[in-house]
C-alpha atoms as a PDB file:
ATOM      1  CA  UNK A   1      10.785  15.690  -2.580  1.00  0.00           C
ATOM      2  CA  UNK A   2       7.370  14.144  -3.795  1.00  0.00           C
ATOM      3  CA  UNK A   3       8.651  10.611  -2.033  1.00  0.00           C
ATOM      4  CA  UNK A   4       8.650  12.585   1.433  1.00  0.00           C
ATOM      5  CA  UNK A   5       5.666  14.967   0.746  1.00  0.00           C
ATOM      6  CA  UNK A   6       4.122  11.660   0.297  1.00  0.00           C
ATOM      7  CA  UNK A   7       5.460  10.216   3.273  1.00  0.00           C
ATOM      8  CA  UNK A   8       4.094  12.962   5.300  1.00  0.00           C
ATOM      9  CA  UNK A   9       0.948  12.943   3.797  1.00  0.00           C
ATOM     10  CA  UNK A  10       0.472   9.383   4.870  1.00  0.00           C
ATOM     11  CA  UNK A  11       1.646  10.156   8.382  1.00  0.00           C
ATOM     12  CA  UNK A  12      -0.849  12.606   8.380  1.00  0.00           C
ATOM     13  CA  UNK A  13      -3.657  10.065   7.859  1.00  0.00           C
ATOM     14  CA  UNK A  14      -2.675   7.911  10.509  1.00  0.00           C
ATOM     15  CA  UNK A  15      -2.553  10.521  12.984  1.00  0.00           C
ATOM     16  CA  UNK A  16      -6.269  11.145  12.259  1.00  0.00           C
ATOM     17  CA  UNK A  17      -6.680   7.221  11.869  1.00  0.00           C
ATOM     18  CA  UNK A  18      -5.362   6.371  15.328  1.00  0.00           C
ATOM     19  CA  UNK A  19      -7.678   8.607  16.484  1.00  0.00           C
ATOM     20  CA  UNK A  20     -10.828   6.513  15.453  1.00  0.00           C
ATOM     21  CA  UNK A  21      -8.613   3.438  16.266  1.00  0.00           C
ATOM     22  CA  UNK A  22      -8.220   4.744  19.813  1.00  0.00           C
ATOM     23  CA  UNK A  23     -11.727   6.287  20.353  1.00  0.00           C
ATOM     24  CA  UNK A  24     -12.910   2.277  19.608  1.00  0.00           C
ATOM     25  CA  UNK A  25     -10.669   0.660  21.659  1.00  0.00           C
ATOM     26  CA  UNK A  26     -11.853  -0.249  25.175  1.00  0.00           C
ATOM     27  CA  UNK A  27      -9.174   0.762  28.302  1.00  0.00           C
ATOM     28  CA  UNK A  28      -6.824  -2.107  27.922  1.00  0.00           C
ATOM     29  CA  UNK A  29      -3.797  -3.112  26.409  1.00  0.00           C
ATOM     30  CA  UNK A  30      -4.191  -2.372  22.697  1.00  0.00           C
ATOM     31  CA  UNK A  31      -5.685   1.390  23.963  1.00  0.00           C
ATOM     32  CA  UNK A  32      -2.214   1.630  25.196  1.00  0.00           C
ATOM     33  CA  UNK A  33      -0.207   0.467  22.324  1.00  0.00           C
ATOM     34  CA  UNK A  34      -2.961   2.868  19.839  1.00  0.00           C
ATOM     35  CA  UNK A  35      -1.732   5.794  22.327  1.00  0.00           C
ATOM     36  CA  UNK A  36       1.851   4.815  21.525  1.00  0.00           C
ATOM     37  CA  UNK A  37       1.485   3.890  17.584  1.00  0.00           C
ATOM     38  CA  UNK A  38      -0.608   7.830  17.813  1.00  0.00           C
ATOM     39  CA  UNK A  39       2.660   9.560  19.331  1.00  0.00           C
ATOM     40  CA  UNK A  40       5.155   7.784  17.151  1.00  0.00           C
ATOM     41  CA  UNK A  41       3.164   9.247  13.978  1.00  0.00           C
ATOM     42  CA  UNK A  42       3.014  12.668  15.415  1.00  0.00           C
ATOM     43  CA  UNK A  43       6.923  12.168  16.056  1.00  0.00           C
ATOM     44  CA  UNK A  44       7.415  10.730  12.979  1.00  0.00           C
ATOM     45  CA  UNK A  45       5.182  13.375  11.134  1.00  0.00           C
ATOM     46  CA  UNK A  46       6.632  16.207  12.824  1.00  0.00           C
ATOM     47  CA  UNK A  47      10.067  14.977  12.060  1.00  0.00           C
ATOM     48  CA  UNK A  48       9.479  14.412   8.170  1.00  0.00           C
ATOM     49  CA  UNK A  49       7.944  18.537   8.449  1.00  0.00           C
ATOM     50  CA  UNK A  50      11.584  19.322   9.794  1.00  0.00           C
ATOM     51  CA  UNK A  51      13.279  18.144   7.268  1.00  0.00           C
ATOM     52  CA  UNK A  52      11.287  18.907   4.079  1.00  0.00           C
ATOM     53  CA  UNK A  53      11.327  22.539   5.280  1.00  0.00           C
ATOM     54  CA  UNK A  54      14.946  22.166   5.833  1.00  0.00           C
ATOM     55  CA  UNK A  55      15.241  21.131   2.265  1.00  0.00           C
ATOM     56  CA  UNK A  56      13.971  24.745   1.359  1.00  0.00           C
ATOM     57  CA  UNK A  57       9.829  23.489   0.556  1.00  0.00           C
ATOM     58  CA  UNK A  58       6.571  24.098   2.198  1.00  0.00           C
ATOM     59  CA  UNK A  59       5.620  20.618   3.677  1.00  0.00           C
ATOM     60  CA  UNK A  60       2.147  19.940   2.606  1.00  0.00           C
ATOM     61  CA  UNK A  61      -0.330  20.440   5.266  1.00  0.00           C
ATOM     62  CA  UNK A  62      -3.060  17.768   7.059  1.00  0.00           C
ATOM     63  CA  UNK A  63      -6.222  17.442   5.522  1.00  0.00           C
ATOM     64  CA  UNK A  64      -9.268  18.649   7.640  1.00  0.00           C
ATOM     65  CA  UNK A  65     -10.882  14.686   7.725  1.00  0.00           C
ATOM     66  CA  UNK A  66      -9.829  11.449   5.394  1.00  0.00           C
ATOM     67  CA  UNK A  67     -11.814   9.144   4.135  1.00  0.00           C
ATOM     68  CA  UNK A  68     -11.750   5.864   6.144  1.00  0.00           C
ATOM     69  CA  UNK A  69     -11.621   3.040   4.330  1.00  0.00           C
ATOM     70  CA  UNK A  70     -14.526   0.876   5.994  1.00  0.00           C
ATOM     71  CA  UNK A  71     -16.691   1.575   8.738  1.00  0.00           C
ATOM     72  CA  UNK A  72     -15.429   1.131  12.032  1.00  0.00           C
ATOM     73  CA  UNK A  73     -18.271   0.765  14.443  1.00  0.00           C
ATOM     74  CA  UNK A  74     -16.238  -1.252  17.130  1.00  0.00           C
ATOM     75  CA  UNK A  75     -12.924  -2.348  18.733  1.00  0.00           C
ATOM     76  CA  UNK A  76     -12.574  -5.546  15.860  1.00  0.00           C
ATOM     77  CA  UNK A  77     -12.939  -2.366  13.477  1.00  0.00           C
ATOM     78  CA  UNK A  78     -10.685  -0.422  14.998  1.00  0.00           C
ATOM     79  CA  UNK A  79      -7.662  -3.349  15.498  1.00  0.00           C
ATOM     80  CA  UNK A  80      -8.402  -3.919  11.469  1.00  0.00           C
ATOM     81  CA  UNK A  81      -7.589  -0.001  10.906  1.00  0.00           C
ATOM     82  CA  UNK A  82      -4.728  -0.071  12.768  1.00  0.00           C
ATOM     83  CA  UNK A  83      -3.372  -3.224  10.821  1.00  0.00           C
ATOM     84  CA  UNK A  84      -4.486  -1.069   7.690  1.00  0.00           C
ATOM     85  CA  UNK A  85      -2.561   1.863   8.759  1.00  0.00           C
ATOM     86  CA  UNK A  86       0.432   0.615   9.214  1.00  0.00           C
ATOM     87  CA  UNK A  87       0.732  -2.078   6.076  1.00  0.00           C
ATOM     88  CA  UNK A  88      -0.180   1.503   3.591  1.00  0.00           C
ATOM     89  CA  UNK A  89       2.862   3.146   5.685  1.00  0.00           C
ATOM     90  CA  UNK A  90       4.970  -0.145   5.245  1.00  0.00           C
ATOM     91  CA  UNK A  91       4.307   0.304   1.599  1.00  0.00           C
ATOM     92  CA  UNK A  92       5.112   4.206   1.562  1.00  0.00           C
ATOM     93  CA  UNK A  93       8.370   3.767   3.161  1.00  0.00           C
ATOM     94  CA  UNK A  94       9.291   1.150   0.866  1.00  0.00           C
ATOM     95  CA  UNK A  95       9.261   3.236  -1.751  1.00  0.00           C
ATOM     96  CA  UNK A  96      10.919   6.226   0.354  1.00  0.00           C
ATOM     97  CA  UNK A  97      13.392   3.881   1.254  1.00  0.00           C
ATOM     98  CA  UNK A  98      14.259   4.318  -2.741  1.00  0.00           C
ATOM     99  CA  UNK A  99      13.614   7.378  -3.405  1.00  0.00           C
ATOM    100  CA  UNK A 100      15.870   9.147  -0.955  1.00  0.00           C
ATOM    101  CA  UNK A 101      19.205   9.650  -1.410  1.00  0.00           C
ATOM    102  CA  UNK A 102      21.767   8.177   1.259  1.00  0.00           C
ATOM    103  CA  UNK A 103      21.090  10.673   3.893  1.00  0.00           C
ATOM    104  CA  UNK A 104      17.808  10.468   4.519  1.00  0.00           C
ATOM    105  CA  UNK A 105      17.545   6.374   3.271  1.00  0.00           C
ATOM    106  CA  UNK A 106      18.992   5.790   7.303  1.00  0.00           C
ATOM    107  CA  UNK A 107      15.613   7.076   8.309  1.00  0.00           C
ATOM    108  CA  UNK A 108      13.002   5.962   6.097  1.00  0.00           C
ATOM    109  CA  UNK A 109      14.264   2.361   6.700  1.00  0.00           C
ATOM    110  CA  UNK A 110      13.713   2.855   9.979  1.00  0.00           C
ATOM    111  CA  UNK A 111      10.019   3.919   9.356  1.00  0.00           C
ATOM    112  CA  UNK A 112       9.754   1.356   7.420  1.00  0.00           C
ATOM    113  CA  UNK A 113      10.954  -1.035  10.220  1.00  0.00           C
ATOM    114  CA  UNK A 114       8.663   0.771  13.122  1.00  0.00           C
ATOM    115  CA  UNK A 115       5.352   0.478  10.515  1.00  0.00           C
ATOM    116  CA  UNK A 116       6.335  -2.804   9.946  1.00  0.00           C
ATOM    117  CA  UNK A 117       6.316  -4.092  13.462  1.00  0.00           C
ATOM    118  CA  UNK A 118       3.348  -2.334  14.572  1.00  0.00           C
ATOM    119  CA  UNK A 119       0.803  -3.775  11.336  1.00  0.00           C
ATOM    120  CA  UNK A 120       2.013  -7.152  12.980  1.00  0.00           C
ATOM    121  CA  UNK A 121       1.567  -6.346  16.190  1.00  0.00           C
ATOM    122  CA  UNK A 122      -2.225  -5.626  15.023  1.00  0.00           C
ATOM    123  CA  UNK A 123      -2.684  -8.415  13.417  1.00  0.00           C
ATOM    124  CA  UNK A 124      -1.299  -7.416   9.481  1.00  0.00           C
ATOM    125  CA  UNK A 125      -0.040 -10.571   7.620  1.00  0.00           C
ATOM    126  CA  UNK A 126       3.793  -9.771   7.327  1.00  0.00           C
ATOM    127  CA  UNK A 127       5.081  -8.245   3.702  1.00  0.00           C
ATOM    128  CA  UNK A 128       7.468  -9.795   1.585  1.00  0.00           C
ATOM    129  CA  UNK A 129      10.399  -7.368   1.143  1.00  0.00           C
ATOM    130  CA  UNK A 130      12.384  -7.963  -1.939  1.00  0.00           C
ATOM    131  CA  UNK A 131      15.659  -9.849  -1.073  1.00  0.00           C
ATOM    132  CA  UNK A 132      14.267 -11.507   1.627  1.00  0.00           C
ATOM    133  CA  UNK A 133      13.040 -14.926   0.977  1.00  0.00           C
ATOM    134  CA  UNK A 134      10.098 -16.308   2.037  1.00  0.00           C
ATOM    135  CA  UNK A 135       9.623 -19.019   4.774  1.00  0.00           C
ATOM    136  CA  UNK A 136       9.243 -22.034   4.018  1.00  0.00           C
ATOM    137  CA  UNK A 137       6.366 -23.905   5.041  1.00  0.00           C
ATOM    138  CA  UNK A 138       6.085 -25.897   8.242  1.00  0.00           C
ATOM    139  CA  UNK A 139       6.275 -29.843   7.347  1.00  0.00           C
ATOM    140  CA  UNK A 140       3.551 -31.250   8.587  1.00  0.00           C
ATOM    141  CA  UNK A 141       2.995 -35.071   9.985  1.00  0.00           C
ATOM    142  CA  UNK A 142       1.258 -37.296   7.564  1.00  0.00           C
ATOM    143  CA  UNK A 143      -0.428 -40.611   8.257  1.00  0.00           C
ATOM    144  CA  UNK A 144       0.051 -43.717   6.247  1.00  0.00           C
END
């Protein structure tokens, strides 16, 4: 139960994050994609609520503010929090991933996935995930 109280929790902090990200964003394309990443962790965090009251607890409400990490003054700012966002929620799932039993695992890998895609989208430099090996590097031309 702590691995999905802690999962909500950090949904809960990027709902309030996207909405710095998206009140620094000028009206273009990434605006749009903050207004999509914002619904999918409302969906997402409404979802995990479900199910840990399903499972008989109390799921632990939002806090009333969170401390952002840095200062974001501008849209540079704001793409950085985004990428920040979503690498801590890469890391989260991870460990929900194994902390749930089989169930529930179908779901946090798929969070996982989504908070994956989106911290590269903004710019995050992919994680390793264990099992998976890392590119190699590009060969580049050398001259005699």
């Amino acid at each position: 139960m702590t691995a999905l109280q802690g999962a909500l929790g950090a949904e809960h902090a990027a709902v309030y994050g996207y909405g710095v990200v998206g009140a620094r964003l000028p009206e273009d394309q990434q605006r749009t994609d903050a207004r999509t990443a914002y619904a999918a962790h409302e969906a997402r965090r409404d979802a995990w609520q479900r199910l840990i009251g399903s499972l008989g607890a109390t799921p632990a409400a939002a806090a009333a503010g969170y401390q952002l990490p840095f200062a974001v003054t501008d849209a540079a700012g704001a793409t950085k929090l985004a990428a920040h966002l979503e690498t801590r929620l890469t890391a989260v799932y991870a460990d929900l991933v194994a902390a749930v039993p089989g169930p529930q695992r179908g779901t946090a890998a798929d969070a996982l996935r989504d908070s994956a895609l989106r911290a590269h989208r903004w710019g995050a430099a992919d994680p390793a995930f264990p099992g998976i090996p890392e590119p190699l590097p590009t060969p580049s031309a050398t001259t005699p």
